[in-house]
PDB file of N, CA and C in Angstrom:
ATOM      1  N   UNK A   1     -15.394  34.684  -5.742  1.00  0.00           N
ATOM      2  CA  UNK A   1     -15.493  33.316  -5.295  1.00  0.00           C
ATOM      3  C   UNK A   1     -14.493  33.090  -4.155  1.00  0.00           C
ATOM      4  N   UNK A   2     -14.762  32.443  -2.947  1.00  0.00           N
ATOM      5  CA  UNK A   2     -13.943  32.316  -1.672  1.00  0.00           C
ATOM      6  C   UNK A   2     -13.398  31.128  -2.194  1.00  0.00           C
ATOM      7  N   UNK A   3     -12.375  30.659  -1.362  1.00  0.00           N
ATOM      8  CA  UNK A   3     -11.343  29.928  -1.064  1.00  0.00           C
ATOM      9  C   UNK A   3     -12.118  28.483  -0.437  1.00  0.00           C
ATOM     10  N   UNK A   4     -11.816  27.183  -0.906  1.00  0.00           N
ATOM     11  CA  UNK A   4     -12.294  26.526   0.403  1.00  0.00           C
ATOM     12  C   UNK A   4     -11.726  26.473   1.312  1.00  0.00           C
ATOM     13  N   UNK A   5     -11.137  26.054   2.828  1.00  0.00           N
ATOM     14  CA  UNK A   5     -10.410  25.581   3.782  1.00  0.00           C
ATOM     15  C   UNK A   5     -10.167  24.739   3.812  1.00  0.00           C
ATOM     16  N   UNK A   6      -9.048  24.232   4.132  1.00  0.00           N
ATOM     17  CA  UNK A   6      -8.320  22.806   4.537  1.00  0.00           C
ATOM     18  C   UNK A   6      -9.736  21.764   5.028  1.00  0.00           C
ATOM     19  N   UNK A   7     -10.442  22.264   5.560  1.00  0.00           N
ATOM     20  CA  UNK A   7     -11.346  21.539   6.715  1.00  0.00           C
ATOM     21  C   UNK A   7     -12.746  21.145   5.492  1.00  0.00           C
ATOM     22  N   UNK A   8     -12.660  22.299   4.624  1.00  0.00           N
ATOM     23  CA  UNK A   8     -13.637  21.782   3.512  1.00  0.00           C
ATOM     24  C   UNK A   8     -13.115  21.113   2.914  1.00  0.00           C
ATOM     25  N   UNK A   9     -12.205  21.395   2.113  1.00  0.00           N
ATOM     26  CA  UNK A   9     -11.645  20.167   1.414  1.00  0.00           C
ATOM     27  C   UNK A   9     -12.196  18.607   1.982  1.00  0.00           C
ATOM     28  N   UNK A  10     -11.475  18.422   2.827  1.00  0.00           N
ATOM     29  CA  UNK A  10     -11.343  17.141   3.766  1.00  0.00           C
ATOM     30  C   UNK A  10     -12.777  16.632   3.632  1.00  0.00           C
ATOM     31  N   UNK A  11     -13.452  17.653   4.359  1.00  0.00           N
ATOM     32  CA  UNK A  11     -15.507  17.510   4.228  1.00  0.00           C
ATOM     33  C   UNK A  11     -15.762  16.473   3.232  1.00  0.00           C
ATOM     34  N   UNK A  12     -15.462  18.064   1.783  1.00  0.00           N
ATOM     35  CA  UNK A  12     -15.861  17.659   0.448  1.00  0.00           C
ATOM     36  C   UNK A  12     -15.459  16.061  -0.001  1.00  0.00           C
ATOM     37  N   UNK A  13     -14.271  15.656   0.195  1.00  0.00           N
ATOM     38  CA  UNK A  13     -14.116  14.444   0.096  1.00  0.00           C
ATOM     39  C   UNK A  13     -14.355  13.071   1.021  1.00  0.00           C
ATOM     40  N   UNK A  14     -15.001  13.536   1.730  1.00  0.00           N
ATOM     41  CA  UNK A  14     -15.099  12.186   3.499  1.00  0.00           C
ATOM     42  C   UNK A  14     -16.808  12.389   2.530  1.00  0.00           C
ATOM     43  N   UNK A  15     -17.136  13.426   2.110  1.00  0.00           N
ATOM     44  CA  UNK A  15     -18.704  13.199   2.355  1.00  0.00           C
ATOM     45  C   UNK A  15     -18.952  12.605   0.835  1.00  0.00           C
ATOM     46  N   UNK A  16     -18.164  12.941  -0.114  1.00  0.00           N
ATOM     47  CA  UNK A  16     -18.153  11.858  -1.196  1.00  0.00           C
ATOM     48  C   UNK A  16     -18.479  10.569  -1.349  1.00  0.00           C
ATOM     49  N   UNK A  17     -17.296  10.171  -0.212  1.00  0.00           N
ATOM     50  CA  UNK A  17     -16.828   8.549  -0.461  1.00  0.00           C
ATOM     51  C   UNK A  17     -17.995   8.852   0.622  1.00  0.00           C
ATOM     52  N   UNK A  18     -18.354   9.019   1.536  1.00  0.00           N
ATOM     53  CA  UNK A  18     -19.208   8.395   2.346  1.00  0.00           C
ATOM     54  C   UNK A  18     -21.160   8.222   1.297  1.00  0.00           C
ATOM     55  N   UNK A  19     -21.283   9.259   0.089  1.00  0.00           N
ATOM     56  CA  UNK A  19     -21.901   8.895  -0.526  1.00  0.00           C
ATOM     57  C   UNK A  19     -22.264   7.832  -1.492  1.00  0.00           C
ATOM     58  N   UNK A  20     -20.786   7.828  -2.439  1.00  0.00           N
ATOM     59  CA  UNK A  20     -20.175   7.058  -2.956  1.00  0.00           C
ATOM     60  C   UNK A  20     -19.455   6.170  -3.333  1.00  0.00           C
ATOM     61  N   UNK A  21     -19.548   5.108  -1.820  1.00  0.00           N
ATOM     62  CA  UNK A  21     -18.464   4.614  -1.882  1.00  0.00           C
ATOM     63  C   UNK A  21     -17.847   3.614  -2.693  1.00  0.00           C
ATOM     64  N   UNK A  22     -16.544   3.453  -3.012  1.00  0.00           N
ATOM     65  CA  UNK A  22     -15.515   2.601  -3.995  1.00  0.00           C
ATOM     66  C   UNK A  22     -15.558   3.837  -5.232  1.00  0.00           C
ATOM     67  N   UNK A  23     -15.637   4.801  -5.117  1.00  0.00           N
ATOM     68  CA  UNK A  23     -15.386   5.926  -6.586  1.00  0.00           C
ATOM     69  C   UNK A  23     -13.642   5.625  -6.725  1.00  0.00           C
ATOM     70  N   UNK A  24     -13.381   5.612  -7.810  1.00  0.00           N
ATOM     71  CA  UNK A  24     -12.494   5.830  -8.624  1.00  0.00           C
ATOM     72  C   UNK A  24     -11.804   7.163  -8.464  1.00  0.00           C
ATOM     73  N   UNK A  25     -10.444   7.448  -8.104  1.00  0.00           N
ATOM     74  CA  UNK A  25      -9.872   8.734  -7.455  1.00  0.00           C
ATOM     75  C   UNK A  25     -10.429   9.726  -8.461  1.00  0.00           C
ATOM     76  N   UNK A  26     -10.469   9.462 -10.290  1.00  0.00           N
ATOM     77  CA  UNK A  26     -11.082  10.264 -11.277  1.00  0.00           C
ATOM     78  C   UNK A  26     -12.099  11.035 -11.274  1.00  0.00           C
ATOM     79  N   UNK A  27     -12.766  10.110 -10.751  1.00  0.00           N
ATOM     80  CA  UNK A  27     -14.470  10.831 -10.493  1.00  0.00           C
ATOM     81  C   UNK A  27     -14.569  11.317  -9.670  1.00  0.00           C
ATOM     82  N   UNK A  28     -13.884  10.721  -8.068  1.00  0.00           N
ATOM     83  CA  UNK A  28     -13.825  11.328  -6.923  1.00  0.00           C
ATOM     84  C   UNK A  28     -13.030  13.185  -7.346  1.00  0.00           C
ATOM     85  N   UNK A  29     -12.203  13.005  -8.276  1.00  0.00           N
ATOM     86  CA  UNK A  29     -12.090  14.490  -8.286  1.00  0.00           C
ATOM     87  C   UNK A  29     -12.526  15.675  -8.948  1.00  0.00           C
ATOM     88  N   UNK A  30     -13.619  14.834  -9.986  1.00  0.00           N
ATOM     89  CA  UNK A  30     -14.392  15.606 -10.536  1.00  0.00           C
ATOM     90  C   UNK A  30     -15.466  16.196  -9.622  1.00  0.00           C
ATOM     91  N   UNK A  31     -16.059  15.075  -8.746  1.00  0.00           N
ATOM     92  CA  UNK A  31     -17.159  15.306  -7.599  1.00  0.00           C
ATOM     93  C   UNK A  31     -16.794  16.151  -6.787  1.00  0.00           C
ATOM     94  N   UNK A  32     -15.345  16.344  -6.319  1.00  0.00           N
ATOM     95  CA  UNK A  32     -14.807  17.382  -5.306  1.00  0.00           C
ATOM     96  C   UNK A  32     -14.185  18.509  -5.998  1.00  0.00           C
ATOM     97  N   UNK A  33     -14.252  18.949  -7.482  1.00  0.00           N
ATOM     98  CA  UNK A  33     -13.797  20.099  -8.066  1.00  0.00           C
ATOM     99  C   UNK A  33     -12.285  20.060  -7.362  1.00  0.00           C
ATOM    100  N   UNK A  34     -11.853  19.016  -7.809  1.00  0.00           N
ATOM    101  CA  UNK A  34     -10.077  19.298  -7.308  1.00  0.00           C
ATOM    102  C   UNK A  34      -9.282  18.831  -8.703  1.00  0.00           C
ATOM    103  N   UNK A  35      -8.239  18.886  -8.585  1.00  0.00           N
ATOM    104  CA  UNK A  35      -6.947  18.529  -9.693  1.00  0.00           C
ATOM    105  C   UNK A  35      -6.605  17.173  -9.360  1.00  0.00           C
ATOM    106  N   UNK A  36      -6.917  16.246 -10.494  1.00  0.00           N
ATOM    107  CA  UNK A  36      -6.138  14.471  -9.836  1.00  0.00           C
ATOM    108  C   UNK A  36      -5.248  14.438  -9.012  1.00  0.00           C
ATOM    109  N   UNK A  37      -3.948  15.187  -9.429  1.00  0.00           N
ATOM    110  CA  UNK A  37      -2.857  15.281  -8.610  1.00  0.00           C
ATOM    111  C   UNK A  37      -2.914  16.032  -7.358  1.00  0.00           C
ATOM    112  N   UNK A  38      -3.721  16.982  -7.365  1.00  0.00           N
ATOM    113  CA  UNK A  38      -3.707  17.130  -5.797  1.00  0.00           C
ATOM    114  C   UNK A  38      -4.689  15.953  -4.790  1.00  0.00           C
ATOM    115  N   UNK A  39      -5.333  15.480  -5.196  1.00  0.00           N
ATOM    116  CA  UNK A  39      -6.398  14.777  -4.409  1.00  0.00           C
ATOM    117  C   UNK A  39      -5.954  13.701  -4.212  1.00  0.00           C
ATOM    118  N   UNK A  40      -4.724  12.917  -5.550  1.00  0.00           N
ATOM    119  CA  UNK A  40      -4.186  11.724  -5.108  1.00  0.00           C
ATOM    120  C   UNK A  40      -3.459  11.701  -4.205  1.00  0.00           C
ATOM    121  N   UNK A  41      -2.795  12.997  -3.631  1.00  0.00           N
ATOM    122  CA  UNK A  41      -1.409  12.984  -2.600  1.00  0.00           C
ATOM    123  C   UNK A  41      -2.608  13.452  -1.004  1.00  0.00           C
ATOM    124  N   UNK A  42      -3.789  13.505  -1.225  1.00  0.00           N
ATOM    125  CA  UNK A  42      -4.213  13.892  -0.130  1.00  0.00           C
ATOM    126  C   UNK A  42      -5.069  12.370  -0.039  1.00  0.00           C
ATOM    127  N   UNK A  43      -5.421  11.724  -0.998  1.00  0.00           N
ATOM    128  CA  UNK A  43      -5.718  10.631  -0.747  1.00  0.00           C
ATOM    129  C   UNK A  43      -4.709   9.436  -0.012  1.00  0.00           C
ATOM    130  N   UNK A  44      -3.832   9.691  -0.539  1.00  0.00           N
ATOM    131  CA  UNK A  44      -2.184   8.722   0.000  1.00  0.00           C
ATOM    132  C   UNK A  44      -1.911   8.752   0.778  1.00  0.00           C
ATOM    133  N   UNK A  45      -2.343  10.551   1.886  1.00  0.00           N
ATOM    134  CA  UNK A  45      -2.258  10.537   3.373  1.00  0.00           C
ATOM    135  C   UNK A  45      -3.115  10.050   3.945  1.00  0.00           C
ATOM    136  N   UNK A  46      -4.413   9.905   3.792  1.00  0.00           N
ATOM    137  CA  UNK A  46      -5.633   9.944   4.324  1.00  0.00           C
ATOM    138  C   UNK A  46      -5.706   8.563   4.543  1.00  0.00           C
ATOM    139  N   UNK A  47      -5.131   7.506   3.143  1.00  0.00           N
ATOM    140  CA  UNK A  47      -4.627   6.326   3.286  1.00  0.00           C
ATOM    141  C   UNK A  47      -3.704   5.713   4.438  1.00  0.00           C
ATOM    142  N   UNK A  48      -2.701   6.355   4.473  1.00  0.00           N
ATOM    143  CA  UNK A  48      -1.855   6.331   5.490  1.00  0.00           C
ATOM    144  C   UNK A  48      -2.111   6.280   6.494  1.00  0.00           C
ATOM    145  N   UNK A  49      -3.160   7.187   6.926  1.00  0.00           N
ATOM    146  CA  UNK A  49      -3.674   7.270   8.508  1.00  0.00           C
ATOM    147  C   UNK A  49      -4.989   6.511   8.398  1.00  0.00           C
ATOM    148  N   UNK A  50      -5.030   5.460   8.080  1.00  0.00           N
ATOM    149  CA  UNK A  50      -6.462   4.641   7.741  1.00  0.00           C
ATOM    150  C   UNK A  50      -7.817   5.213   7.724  1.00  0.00           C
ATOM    151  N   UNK A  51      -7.814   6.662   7.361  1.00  0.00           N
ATOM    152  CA  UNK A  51      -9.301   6.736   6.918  1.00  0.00           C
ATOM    153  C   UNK A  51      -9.640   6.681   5.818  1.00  0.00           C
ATOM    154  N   UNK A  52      -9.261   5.990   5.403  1.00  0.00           N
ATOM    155  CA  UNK A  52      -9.674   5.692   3.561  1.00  0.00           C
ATOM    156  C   UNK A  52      -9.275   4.291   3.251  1.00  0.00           C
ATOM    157  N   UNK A  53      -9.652   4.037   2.395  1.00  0.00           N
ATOM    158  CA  UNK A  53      -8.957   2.299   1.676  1.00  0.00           C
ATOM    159  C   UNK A  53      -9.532   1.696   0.481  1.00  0.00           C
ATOM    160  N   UNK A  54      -8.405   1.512  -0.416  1.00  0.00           N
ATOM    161  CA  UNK A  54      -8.731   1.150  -1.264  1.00  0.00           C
ATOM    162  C   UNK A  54      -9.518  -0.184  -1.313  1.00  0.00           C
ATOM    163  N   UNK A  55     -10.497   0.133  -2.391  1.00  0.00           N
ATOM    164  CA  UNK A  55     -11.233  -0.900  -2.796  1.00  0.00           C
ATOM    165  C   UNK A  55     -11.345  -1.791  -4.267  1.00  0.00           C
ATOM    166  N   UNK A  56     -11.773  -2.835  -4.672  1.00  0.00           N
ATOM    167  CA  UNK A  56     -11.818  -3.617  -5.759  1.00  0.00           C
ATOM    168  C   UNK A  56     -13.103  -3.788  -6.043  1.00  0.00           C
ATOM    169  N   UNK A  57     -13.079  -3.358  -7.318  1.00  0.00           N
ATOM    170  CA  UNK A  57     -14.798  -3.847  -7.571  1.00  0.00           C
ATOM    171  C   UNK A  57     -14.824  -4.450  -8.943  1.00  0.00           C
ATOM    172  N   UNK A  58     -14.117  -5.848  -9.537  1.00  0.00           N
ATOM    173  CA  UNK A  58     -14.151  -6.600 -10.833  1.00  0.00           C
ATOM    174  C   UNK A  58     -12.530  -5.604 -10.891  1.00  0.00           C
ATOM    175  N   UNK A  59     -12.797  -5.299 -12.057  1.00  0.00           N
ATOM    176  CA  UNK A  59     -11.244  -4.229 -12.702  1.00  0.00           C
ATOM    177  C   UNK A  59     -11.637  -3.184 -12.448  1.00  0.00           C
ATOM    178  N   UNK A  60     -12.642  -2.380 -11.655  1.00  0.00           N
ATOM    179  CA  UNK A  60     -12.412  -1.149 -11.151  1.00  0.00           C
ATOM    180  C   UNK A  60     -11.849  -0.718  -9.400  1.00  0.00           C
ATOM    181  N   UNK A  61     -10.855   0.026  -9.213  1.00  0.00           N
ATOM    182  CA  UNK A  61     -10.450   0.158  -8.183  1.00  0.00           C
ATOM    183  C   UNK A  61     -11.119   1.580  -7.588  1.00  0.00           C
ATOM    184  N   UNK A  62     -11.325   1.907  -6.556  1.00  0.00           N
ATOM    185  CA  UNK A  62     -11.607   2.997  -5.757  1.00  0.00           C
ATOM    186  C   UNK A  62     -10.857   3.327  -4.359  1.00  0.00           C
ATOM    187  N   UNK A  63     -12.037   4.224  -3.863  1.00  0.00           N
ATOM    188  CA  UNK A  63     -11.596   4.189  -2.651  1.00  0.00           C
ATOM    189  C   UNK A  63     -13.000   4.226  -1.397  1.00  0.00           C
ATOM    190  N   UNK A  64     -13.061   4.273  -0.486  1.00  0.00           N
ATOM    191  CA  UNK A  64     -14.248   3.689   0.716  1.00  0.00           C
ATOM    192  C   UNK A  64     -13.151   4.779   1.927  1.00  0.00           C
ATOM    193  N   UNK A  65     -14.566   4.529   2.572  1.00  0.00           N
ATOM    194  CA  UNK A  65     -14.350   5.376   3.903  1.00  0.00           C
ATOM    195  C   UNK A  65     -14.250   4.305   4.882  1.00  0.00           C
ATOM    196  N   UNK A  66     -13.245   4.339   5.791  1.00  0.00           N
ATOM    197  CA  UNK A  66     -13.042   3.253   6.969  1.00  0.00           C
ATOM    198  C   UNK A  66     -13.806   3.921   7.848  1.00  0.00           C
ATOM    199  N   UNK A  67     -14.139   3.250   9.265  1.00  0.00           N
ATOM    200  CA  UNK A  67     -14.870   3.343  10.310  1.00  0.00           C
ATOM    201  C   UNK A  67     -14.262   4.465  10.725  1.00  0.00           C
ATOM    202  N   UNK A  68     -13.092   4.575  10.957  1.00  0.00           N
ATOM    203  CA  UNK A  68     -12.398   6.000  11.502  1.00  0.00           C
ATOM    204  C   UNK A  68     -12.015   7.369  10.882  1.00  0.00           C
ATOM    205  N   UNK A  69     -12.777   7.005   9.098  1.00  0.00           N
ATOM    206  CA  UNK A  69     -12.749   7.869   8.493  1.00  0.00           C
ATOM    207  C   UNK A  69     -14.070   8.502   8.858  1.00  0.00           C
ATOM    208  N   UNK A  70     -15.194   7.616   8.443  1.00  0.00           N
ATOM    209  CA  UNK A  70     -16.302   8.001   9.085  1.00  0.00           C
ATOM    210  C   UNK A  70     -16.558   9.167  10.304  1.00  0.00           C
ATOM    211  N   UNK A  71     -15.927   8.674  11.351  1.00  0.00           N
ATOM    212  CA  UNK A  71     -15.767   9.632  12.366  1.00  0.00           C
ATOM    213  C   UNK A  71     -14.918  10.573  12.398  1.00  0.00           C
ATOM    214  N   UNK A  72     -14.047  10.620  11.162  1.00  0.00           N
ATOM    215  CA  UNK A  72     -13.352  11.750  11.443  1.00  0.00           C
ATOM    216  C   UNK A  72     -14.290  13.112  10.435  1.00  0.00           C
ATOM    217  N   UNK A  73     -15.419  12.539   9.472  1.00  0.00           N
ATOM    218  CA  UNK A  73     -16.122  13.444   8.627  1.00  0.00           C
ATOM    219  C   UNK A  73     -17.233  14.061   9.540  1.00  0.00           C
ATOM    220  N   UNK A  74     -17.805  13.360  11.005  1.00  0.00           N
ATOM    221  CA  UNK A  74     -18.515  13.352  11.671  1.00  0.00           C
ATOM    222  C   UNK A  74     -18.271  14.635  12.537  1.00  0.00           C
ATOM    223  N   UNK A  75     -16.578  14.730  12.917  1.00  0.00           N
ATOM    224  CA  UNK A  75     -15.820  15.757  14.009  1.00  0.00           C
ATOM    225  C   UNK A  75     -15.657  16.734  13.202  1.00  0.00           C
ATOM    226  N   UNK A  76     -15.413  16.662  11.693  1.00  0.00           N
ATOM    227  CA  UNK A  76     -14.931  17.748  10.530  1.00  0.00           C
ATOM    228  C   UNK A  76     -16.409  18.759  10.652  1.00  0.00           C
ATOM    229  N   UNK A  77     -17.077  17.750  10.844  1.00  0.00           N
ATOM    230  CA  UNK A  77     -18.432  18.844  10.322  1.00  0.00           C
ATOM    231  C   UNK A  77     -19.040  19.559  11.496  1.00  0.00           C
ATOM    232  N   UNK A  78     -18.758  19.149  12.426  1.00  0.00           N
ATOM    233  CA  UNK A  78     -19.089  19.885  13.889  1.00  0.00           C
ATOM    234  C   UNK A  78     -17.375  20.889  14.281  1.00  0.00           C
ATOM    235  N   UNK A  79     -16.625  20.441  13.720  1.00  0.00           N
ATOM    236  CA  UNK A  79     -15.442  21.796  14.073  1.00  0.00           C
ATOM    237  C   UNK A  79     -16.146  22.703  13.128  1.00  0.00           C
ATOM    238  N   UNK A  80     -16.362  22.657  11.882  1.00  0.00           N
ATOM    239  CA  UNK A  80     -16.437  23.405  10.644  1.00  0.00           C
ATOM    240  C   UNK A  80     -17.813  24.332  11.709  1.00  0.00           C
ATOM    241  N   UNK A  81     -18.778  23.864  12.143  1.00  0.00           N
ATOM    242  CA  UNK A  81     -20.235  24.534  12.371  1.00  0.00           C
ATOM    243  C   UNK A  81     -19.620  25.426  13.915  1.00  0.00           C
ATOM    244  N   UNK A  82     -18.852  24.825  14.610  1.00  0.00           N
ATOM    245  CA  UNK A  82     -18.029  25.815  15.461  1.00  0.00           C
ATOM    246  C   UNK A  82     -17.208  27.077  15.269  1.00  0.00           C
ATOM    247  N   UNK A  83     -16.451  26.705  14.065  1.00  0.00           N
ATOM    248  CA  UNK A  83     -16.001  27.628  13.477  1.00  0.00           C
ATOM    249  C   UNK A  83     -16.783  28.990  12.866  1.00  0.00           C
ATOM    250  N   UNK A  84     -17.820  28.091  12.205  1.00  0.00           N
ATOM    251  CA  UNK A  84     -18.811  28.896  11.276  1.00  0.00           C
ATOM    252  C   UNK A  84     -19.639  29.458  12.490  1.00  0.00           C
ATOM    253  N   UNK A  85     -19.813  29.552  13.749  1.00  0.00           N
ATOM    254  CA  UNK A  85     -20.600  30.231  14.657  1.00  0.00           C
ATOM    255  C   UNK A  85     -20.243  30.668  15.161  1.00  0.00           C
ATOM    256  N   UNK A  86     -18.712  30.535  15.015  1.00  0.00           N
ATOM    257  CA  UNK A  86     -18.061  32.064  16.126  1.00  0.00           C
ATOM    258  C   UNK A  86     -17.213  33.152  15.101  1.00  0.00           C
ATOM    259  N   UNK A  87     -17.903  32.417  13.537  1.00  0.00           N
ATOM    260  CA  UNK A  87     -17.443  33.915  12.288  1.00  0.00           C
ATOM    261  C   UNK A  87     -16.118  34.039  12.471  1.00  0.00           C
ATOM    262  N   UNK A  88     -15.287  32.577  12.138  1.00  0.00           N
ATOM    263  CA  UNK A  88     -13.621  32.287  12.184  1.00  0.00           C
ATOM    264  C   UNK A  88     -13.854  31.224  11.306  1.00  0.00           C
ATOM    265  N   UNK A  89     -14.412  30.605  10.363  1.00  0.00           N
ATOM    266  CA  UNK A  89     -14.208  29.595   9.248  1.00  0.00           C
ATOM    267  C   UNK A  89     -12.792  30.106   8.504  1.00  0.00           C
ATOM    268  N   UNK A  90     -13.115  31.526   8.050  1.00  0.00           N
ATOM    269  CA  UNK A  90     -12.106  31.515   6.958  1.00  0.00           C
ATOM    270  C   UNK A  90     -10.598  32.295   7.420  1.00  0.00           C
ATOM    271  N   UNK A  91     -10.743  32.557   8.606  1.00  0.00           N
ATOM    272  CA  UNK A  91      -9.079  32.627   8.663  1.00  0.00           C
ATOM    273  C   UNK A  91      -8.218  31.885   8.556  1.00  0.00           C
TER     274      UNK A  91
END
């Protein structure tokens, strides 16, 4: 079984919330096969740099993709298909 990349990771979760949006970090890390604790500290950055934001839905909280998250899952997936066509994804 390979490794994902930094750049999948990121994917795996932009294309989540962009499915799902307002998931609960819980589910969000079941959906992305990650560890709570790692996904919350990559969520907290991702927060930070506004492509993500928390959301309210009654007493459930999540998270949503901002407009600039959006575009940054948009650039992720065209570096990733660059990568993947010049057979350099996984270095």
């Amino acid at each position: 079984m390979t490794r994902r990349t930094r750049t999948r990771i990121l994917i795996d979760i932009l294309e989540a919330l962009s499915k799902h949006p307002g998931q609960p970090a819980t589910r969000l890390a079941t959906a992305t096969n990650m560890a709570y604790d790692r996904l919350a500290a990559i969520l907290e950055k991702l927060e930070e740099r506004g492509i993500v934001e928390k959301t309210r839905d009654g007493n459930r909280a999540g998270y949503a993709l901002t407009d600039r998250g959006k575009q940054l899952l948009r650039e992720l997936k065209r570096l990733e298909k660059i990568l993947r066509d010049f057979g350099i994804e996984t270095i």
